[in-house]
Protein backbone atom coordinates (compact mmCIF):
# COMPACT_ATOMS: atom_id res chain seq x y z
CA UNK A 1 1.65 6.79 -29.82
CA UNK A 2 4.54 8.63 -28.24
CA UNK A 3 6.75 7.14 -26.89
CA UNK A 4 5.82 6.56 -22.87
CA UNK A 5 7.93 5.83 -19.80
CA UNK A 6 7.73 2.90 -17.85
CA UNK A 7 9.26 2.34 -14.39
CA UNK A 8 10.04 -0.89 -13.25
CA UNK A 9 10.38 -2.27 -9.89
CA UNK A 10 12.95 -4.99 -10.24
CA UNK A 11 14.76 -6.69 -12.49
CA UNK A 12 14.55 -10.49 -11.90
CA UNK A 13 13.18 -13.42 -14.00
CA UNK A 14 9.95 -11.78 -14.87
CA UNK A 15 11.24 -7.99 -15.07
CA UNK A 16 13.56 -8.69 -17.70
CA UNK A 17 11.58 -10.68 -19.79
CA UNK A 18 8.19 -7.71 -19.43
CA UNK A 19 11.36 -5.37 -20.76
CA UNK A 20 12.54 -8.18 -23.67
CA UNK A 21 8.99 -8.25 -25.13
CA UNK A 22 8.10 -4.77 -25.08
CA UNK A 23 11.89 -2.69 -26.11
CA UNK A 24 10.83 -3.85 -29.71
CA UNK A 25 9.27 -1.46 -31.67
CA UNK A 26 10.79 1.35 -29.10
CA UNK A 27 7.92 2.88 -27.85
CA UNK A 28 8.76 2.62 -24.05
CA UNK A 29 11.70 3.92 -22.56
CA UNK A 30 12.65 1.99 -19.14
CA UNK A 31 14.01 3.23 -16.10
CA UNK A 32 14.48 0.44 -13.23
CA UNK A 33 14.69 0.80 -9.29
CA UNK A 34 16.96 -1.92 -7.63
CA UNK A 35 19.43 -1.68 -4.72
CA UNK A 36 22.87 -0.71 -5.45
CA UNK A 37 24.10 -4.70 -3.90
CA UNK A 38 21.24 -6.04 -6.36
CA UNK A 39 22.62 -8.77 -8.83
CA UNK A 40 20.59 -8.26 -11.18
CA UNK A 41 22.47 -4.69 -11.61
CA UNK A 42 24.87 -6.62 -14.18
CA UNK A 43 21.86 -8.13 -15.93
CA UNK A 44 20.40 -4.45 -16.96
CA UNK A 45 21.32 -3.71 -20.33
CA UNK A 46 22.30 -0.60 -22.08
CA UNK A 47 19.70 1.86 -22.72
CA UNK A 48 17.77 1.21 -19.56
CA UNK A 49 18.57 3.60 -16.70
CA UNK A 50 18.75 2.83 -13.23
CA UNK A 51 18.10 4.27 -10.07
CA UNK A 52 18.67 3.22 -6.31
CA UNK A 53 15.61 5.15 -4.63
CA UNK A 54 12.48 5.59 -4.69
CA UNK A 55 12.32 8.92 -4.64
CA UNK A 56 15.41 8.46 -8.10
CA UNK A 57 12.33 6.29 -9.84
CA UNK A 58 9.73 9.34 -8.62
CA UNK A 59 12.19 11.71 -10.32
CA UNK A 60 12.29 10.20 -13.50
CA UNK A 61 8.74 11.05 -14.07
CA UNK A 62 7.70 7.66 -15.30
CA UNK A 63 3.69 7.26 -17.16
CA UNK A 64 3.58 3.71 -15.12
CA UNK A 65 4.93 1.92 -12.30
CA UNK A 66 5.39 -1.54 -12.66
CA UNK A 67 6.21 -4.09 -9.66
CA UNK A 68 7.63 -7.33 -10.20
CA UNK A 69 10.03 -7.80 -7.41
CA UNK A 70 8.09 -9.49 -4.47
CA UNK A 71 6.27 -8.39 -1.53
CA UNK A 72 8.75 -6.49 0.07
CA UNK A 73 9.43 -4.24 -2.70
CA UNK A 74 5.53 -3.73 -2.39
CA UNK A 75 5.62 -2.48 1.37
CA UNK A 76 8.83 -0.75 0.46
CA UNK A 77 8.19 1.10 -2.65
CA UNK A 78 4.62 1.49 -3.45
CA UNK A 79 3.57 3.96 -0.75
CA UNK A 80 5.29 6.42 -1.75
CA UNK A 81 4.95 6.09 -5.89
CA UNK A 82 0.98 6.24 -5.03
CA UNK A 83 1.56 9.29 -3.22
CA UNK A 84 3.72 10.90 -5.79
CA UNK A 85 0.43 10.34 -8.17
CA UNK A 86 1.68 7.74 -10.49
CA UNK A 87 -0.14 4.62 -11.47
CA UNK A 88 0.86 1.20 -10.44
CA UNK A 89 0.45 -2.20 -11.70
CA UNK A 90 1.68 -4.56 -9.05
CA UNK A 91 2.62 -8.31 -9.73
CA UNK A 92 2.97 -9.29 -5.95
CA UNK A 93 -0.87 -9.11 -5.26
CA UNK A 94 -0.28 -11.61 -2.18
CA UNK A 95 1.03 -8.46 -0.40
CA UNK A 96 -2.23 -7.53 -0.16
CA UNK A 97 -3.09 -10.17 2.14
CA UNK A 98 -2.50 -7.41 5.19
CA UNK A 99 -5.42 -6.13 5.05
CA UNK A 100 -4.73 -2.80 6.66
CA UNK A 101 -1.83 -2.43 4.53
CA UNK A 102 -4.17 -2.54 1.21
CA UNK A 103 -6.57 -0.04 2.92
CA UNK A 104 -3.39 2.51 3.98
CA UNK A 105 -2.71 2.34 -0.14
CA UNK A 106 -6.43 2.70 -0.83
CA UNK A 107 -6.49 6.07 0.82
CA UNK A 108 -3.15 7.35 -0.46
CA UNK A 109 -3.93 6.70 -3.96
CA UNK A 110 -7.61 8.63 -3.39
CA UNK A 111 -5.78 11.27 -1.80
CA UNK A 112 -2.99 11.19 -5.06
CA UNK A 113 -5.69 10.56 -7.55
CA UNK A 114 -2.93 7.34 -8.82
CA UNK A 115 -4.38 3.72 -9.91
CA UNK A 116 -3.12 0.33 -8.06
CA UNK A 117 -3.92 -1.92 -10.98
CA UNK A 118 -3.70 -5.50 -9.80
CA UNK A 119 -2.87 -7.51 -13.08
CA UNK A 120 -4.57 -10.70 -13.97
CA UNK A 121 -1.16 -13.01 -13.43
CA UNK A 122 -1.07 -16.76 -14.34
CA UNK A 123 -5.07 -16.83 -14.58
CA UNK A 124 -8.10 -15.65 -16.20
CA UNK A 125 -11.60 -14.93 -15.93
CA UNK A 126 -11.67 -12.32 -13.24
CA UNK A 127 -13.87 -10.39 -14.92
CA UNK A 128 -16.48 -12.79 -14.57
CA UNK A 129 -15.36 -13.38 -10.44
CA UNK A 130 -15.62 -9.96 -10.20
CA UNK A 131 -19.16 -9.82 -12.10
CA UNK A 132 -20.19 -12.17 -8.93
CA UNK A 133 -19.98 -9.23 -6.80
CA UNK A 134 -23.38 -8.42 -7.25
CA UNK A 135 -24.76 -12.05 -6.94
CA UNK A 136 -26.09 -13.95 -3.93
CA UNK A 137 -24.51 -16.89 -2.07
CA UNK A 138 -21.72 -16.90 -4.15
CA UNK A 139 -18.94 -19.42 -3.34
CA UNK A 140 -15.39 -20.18 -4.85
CA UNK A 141 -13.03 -21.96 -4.70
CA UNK A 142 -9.03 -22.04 -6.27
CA UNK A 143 -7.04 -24.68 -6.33
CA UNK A 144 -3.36 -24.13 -7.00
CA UNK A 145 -1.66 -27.70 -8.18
CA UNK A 146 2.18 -28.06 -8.75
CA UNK A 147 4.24 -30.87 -9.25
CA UNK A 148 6.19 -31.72 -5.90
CA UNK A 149 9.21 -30.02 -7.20
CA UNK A 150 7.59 -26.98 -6.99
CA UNK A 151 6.95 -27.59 -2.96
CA UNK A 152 10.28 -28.94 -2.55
CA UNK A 153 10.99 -27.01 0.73
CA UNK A 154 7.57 -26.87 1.95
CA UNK A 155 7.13 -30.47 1.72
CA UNK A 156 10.75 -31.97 3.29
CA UNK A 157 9.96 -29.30 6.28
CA UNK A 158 6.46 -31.27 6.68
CA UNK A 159 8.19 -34.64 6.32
CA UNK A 160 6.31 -35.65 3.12
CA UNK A 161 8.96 -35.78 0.67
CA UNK A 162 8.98 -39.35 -0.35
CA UNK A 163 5.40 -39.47 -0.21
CA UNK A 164 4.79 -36.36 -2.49
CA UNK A 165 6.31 -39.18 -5.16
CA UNK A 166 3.23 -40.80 -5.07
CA UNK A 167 0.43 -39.58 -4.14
CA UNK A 168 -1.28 -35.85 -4.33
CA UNK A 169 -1.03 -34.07 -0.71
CA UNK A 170 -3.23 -30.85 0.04
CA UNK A 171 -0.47 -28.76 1.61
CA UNK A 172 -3.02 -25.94 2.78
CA UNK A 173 -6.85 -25.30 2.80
CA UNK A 174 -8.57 -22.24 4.42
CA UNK A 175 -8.34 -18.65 3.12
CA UNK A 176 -6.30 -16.73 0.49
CA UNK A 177 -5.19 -14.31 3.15
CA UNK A 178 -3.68 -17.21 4.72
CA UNK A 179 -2.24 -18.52 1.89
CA UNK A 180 -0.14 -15.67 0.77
CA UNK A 181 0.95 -14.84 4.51
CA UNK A 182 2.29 -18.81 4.42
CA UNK A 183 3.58 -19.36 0.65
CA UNK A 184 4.12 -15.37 -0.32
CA UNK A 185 6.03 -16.40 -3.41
CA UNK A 186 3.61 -18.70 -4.84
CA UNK A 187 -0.05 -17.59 -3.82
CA UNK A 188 -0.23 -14.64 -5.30
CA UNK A 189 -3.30 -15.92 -7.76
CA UNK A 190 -5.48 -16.89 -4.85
CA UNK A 191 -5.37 -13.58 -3.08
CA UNK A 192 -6.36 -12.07 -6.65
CA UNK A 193 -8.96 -13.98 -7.47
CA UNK A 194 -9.86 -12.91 -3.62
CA UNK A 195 -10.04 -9.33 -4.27
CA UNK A 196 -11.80 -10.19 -7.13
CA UNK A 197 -14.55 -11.77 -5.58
CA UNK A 198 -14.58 -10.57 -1.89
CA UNK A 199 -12.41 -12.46 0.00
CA UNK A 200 -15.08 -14.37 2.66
CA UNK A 201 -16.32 -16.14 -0.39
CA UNK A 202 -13.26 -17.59 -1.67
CA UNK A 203 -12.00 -20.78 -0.42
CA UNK A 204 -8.13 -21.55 -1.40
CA UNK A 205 -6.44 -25.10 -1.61
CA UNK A 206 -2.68 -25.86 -1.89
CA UNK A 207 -2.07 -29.30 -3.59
CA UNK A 208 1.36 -31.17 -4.62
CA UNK A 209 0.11 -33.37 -7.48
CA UNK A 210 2.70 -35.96 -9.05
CA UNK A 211 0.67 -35.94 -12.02
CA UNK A 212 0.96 -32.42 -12.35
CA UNK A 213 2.70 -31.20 -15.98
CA UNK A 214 2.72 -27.38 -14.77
CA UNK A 215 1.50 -24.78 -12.53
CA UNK A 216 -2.27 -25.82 -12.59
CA UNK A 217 -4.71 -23.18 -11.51
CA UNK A 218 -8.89 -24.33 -11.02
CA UNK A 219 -11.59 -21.60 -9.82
CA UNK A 220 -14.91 -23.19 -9.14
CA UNK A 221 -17.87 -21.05 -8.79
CA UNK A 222 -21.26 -21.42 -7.56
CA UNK A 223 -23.87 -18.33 -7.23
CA UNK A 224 -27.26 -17.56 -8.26
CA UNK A 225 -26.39 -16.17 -11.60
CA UNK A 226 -24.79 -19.34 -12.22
CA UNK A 227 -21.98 -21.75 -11.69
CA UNK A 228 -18.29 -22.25 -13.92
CA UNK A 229 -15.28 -23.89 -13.62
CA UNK A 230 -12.35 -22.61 -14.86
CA UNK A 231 -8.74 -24.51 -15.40
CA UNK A 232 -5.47 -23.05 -16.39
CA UNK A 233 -2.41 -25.18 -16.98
CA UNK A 234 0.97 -22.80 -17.50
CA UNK A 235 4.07 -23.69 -18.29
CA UNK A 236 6.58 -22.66 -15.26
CA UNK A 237 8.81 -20.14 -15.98
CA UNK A 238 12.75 -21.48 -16.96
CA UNK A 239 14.22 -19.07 -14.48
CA UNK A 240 11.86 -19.54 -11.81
CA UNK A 241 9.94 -22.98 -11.59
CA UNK A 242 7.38 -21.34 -8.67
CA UNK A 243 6.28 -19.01 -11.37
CA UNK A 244 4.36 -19.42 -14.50
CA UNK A 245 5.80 -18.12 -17.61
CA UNK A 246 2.79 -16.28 -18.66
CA UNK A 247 3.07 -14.44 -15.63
CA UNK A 248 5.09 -11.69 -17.92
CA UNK A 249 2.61 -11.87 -20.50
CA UNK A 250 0.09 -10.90 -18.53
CA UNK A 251 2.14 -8.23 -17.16
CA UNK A 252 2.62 -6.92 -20.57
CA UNK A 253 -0.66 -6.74 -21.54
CA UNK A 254 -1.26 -4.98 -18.39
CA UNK A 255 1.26 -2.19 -19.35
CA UNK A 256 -0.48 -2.35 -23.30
CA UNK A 257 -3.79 -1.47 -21.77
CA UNK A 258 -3.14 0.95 -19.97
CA UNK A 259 -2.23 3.11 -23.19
CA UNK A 260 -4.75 1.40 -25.96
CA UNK A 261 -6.81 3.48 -27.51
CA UNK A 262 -8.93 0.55 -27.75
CA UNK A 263 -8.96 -1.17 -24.28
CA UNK A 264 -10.13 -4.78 -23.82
């Protein structure tokens, strides 16, 4: 395989460590967009070029895009990279949650003939969510369950912080759209699995559980094909406890597909 080009969008926590597992054996060389205040512009290492535009990152002719710096990078960024033809995979999925933004990106890629590739994240499975498509009455729901230190903000704004000690607390119910717009850095998964499935038959749940060990992700599903329940416990990531530390390996295996020979 020659050796391809990868442009990355960011260089935080999960960035670096997508870069770490894939710079050995060299077959990808790495070019990353950040802004020229960014501090994660000393954390770049040698080898890896960097640019402060989009249109820099367009320039460098790149096989794949690859997002992992939040939403706004999304809004920011992507637009134009679609246009320019190149395919995406985007870690922020909750951007998505605008619905009229997704459709705007929709119709440049058609137009560009690029991929938005939406990777699977801290979860599994949504190849069988997506398989339910097709069936009737379908109905899902996620569940996204951290320990209280994960909703450390969220839950001292709301007053519940000595409570959270003790006893689990559903933070949020109601739709993934929702979700992302209110926790953009941590829902992410539930507007996934939403895409996945059609989002009017996904329900999503926010829970602070003192039992918790990690970043706990459930999908329930009912439909006439058949019902499953899926559970995922990660690991959160050491740099970022709001995100689970296969979040990168899924990323990774994102970028590997896309140039397999063999593709699974």
């Amino acid at each position: 395989m020659s050796r391809k080009r990868i442009g990355l969008i960011g260089f935080g926590t999960i960035a670096r460590e997508v870069h770490a597992r894939l710079q050995q054996p060299a077959a990808f060389h790495f070019t990353v967009l950040l802004r020229p205040d960014s501090p994660s512009c000393s954390a770049v290492p040698e080898g890896v070029e960097v640019t402060t535009t989009v249109s820099e990152l367009i320039g460098s002719r790149p096989d794949l895009v690859v997002e992992a710096a939040g939403h706004a990078a999304v809004i920011e960024a992507l637009p134009d990279v679609l246009a320019a033809g190149l395919p995406v995979i985007a870690a922020s999925t909750g951007a998505f949650a605008d619905t009229d933004f997704l459709a705007r990106m929709t119709r440049i890629a058609a137009l560009s003939g690029a991929r938005l590739i939406l990777p699977s994240g801290a979860i599994g499975g949504l190849d069988y969510l997506a398989a339910l498509r097709e069936a009737d009455h379908a109905r899902i729901r996620y569940t996204s369950r951290k320990p209280p230190a994960a909703w450390a903000a969220e839950l001292a704004q709301a007053g519940l912080s000595e409570r959270s000690l003790v006893a689990e607390i559903v933070l949020y119910e109601g739709s993934a759209e929702e979700a992302a717009r209110l926790y953009p850095r941590n829902l992410n998964v539930g507007l996934t699995i939403a895409l996945a499935a059609r989002a009017a038959r996904v329900t999503t749940r926010i829970v602070s559980d003192p039992t918790a060990t990690g970043n706990i992700h459930e999908i329930e599903a009912e439909s006439s094909l058949g019902s499953a329940y899926l559970r995922f416990t990660n690991l959160p990531s050491a740099g970022n406890p709001k995100t689970s530390a296969i979040t990168a390996s899924s990323l990774v295996a994102a970028i590997r597909r896309q140039f397999d020979i063999v593709a699974i």
